[in-house]
PDB file of N, CA and C in Angstrom:
ATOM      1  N   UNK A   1       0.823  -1.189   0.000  1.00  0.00           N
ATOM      2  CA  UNK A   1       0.000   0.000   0.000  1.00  0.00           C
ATOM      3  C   UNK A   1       0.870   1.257   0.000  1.00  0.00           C
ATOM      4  N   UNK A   2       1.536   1.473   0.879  1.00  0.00           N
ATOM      5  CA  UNK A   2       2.588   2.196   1.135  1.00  0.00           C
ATOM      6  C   UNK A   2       3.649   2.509  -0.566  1.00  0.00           C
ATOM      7  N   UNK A   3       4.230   1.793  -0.668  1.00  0.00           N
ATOM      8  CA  UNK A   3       4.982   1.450  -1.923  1.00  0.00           C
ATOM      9  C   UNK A   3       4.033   2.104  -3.149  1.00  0.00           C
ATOM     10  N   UNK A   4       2.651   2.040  -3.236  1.00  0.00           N
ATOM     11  CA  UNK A   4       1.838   2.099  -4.593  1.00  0.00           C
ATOM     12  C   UNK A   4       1.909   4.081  -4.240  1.00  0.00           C
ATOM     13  N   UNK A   5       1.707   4.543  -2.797  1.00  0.00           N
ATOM     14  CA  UNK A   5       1.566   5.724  -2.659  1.00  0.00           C
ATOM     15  C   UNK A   5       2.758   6.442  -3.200  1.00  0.00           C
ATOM     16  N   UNK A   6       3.767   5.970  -2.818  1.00  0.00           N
ATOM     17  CA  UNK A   6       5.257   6.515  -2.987  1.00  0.00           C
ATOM     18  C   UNK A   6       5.190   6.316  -4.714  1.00  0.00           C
ATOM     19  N   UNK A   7       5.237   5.258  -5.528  1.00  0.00           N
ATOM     20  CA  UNK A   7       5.091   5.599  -6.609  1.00  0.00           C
ATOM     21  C   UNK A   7       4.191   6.663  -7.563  1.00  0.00           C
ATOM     22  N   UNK A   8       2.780   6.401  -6.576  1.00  0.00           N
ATOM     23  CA  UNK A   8       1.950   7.618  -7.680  1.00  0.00           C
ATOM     24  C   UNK A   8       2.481   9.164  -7.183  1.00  0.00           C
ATOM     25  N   UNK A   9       3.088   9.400  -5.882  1.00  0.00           N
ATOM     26  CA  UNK A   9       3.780  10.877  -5.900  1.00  0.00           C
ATOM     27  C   UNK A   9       5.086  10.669  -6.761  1.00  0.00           C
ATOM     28  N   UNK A  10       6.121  10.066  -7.019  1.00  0.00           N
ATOM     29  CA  UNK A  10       6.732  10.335  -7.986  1.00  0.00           C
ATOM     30  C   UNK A  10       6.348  10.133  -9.226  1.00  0.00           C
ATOM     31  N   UNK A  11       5.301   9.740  -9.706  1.00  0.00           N
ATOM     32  CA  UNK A  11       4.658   9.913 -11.324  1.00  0.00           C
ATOM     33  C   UNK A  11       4.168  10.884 -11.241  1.00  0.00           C
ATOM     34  N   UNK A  12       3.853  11.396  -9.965  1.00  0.00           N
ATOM     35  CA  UNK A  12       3.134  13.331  -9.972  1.00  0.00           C
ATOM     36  C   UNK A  12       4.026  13.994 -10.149  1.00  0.00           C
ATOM     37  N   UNK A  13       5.056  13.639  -9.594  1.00  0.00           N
ATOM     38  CA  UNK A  13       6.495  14.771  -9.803  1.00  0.00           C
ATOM     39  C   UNK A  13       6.426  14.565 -11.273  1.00  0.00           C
ATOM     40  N   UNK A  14       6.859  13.669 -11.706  1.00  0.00           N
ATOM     41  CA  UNK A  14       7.260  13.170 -12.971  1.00  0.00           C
ATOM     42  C   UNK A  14       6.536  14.246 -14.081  1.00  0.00           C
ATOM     43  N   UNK A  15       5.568  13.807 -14.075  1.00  0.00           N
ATOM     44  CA  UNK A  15       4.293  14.886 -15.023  1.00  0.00           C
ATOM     45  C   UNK A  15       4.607  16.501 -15.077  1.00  0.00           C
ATOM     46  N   UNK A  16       4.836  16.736 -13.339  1.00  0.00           N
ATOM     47  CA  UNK A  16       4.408  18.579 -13.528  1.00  0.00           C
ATOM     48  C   UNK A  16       6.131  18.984 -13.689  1.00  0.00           C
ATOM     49  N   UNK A  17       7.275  18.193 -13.704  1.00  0.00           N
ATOM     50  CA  UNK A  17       7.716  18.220 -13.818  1.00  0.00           C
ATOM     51  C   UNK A  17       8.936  18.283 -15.459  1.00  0.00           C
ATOM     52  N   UNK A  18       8.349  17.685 -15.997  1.00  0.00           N
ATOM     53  CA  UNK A  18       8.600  16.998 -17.527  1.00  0.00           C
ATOM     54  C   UNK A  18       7.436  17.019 -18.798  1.00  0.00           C
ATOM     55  N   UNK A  19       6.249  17.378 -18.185  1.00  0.00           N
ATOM     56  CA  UNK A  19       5.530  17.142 -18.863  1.00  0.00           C
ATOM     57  C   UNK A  19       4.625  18.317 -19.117  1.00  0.00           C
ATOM     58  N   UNK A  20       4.270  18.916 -18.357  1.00  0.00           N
ATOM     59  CA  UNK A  20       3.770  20.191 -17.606  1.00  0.00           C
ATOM     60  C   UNK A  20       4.054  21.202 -18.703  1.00  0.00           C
ATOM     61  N   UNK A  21       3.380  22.166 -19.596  1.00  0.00           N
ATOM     62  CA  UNK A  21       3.925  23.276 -19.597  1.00  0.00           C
ATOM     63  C   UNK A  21       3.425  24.367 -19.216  1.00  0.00           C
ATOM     64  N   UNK A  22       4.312  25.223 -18.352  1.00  0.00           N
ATOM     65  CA  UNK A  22       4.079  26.298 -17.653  1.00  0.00           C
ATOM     66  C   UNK A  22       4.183  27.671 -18.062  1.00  0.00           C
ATOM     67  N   UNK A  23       2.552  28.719 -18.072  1.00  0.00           N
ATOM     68  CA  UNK A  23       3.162  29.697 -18.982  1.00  0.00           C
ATOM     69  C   UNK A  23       4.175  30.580 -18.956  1.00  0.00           C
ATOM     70  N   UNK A  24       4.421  31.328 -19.381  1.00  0.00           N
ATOM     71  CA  UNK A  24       5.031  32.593 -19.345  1.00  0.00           C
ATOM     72  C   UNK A  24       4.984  33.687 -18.280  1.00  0.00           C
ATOM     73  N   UNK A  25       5.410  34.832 -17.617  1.00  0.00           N
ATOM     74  CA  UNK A  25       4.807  35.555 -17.233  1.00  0.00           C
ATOM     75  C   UNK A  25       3.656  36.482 -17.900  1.00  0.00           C
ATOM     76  N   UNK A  26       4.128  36.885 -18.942  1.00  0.00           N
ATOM     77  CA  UNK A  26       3.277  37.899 -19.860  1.00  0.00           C
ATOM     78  C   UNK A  26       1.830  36.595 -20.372  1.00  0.00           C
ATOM     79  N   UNK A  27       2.463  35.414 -20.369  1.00  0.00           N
ATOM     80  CA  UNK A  27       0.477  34.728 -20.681  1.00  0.00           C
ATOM     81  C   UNK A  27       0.277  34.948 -19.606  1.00  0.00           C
ATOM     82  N   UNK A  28       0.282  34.851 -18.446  1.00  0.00           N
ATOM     83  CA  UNK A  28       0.126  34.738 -16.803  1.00  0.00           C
ATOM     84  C   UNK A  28      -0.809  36.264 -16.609  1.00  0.00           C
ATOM     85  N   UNK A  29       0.347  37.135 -17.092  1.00  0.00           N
ATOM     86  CA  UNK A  29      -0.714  38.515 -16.856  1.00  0.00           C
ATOM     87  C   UNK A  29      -1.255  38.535 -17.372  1.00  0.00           C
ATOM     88  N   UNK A  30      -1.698  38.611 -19.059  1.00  0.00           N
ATOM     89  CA  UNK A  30      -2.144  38.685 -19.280  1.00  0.00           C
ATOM     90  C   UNK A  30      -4.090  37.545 -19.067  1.00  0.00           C
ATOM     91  N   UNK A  31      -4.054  36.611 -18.554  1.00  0.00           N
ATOM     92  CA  UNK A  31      -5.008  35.611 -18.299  1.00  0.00           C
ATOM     93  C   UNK A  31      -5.410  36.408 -17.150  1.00  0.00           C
ATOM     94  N   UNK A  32      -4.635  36.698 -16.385  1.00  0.00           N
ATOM     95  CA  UNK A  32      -4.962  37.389 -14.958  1.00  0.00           C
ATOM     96  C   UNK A  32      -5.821  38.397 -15.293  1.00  0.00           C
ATOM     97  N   UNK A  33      -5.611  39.382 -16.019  1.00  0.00           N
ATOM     98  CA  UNK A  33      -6.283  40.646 -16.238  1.00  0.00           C
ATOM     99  C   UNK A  33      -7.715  39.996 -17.665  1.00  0.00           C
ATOM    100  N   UNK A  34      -7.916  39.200 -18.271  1.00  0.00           N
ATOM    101  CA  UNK A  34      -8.687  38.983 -18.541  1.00  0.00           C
ATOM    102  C   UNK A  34     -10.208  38.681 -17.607  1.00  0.00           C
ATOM    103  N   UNK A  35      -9.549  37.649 -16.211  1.00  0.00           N
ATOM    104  CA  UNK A  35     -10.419  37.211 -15.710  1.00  0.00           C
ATOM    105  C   UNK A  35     -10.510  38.253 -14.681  1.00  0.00           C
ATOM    106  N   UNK A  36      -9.379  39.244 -14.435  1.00  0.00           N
ATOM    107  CA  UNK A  36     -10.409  40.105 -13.843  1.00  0.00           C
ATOM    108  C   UNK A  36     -11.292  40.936 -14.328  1.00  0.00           C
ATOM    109  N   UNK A  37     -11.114  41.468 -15.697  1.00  0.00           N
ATOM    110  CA  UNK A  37     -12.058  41.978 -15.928  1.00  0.00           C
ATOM    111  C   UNK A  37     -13.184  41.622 -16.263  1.00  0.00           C
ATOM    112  N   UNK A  38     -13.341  40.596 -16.539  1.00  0.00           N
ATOM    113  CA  UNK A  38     -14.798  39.421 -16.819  1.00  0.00           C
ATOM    114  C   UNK A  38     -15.449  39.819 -15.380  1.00  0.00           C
ATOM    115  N   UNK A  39     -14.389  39.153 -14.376  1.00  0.00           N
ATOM    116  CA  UNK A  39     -15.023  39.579 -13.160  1.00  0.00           C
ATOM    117  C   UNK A  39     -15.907  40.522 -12.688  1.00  0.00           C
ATOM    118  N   UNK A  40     -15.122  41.622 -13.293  1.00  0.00           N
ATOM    119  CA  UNK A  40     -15.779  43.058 -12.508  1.00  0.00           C
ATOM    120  C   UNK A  40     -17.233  43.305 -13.550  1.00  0.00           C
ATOM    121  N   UNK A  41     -16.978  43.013 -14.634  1.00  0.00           N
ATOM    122  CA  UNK A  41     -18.178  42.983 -15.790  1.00  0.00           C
ATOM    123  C   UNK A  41     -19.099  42.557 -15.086  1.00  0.00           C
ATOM    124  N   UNK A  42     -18.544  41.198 -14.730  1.00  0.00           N
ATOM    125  CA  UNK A  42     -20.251  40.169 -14.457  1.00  0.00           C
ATOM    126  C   UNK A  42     -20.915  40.856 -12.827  1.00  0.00           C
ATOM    127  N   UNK A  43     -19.786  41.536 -12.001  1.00  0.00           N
ATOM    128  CA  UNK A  43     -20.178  42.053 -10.912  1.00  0.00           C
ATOM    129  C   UNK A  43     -21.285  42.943 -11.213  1.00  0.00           C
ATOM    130  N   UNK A  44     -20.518  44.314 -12.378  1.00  0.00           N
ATOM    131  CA  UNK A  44     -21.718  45.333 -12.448  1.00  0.00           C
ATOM    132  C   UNK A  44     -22.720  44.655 -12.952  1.00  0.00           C
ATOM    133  N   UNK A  45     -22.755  43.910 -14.121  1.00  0.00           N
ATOM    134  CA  UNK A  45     -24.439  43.301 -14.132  1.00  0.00           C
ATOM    135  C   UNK A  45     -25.205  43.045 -12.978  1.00  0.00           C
ATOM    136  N   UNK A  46     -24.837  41.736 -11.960  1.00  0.00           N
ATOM    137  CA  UNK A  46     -25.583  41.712 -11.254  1.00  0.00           C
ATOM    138  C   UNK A  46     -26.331  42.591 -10.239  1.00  0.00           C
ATOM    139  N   UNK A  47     -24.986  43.905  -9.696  1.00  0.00           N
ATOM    140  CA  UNK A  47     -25.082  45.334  -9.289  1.00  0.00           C
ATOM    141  C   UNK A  47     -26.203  45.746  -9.553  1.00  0.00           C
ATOM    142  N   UNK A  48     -26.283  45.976 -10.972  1.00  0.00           N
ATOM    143  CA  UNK A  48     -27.548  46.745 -11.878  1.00  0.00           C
ATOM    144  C   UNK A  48     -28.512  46.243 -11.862  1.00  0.00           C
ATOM    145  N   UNK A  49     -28.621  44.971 -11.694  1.00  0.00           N
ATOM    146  CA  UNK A  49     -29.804  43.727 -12.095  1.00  0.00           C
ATOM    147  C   UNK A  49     -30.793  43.599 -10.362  1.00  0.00           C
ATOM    148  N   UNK A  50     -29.849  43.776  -9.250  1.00  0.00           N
ATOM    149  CA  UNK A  50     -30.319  44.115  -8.104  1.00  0.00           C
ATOM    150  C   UNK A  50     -31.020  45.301  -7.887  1.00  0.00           C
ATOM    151  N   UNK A  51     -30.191  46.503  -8.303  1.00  0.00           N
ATOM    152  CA  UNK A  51     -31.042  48.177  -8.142  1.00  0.00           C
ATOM    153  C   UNK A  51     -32.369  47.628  -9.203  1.00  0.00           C
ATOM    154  N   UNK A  52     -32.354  47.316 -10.045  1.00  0.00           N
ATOM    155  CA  UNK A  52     -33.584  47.493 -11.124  1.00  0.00           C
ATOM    156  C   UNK A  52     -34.581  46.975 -10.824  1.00  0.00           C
ATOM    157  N   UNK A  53     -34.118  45.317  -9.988  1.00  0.00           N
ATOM    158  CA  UNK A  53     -34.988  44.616  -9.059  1.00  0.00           C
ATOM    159  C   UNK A  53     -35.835  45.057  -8.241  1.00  0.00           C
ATOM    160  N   UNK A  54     -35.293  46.127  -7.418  1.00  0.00           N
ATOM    161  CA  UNK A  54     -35.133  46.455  -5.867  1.00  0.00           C
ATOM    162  C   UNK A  54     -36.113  47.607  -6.082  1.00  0.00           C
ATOM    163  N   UNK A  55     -35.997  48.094  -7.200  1.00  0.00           N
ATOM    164  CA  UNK A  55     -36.841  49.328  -7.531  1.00  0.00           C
ATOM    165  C   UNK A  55     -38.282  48.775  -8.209  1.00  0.00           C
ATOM    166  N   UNK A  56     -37.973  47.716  -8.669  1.00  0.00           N
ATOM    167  CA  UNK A  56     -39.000  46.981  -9.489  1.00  0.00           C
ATOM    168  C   UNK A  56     -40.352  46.736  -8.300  1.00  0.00           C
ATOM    169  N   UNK A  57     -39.976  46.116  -7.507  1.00  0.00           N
ATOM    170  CA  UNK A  57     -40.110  45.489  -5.985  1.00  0.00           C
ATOM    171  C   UNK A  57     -40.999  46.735  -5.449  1.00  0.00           C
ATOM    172  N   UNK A  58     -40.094  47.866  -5.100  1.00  0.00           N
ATOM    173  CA  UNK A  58     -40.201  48.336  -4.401  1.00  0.00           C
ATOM    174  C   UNK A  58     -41.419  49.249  -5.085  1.00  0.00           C
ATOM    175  N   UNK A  59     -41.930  49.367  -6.359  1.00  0.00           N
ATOM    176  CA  UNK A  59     -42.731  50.136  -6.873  1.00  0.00           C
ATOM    177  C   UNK A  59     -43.883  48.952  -6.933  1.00  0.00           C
ATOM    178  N   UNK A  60     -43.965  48.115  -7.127  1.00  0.00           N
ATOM    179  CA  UNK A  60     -44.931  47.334  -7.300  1.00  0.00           C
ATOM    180  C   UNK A  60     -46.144  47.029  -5.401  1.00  0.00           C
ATOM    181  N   UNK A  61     -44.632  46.921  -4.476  1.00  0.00           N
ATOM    182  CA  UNK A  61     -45.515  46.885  -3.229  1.00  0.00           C
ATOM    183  C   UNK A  61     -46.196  48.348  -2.944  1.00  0.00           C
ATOM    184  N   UNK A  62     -45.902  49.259  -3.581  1.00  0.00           N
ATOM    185  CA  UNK A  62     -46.499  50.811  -3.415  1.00  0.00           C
ATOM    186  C   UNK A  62     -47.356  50.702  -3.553  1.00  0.00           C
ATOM    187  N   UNK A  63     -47.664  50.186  -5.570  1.00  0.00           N
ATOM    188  CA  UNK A  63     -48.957  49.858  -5.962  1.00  0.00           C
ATOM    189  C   UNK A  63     -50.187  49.034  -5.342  1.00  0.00           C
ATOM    190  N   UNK A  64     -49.387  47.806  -4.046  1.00  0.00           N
ATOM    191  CA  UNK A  64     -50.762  47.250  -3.427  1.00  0.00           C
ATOM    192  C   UNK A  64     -51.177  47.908  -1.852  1.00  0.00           C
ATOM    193  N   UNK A  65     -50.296  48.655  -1.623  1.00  0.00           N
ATOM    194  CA  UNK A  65     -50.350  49.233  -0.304  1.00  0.00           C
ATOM    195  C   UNK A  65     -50.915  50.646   0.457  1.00  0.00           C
TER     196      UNK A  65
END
């Protein structure tokens, strides 16, 4: 049991080691700044999608009250 563990961590080494390719810095930033800005995109939608809600909401209970 022992023995099978010790082998599959050195076939893990093995892989990220030899096999692996790792990007660049400049792909690195650049991926980075993609997904943040996706990020912040999908933030203001939901942002907006809440106020429009909230107002939606909030005009409709006027109307029964």
């Amino acid at each position: 049991m022992f023995k099978r563990f010790v082998n599959y961590c050195k076939e893990c080494y093995d892989e990220l080691a030899h096999k692996t390719t790792w990007p660049t810095m400049k792909e690195l930033s650049h991926s980075a700044m993609v997904v943040l800005s996706a990020s912040l995109i999908i933030a203001l939608v939901v942002f907006l999608m809440d106020v429009v809600f909230e107002n939606c909401m909030k005009f409709i209970y006027q109307l029964f009250s």
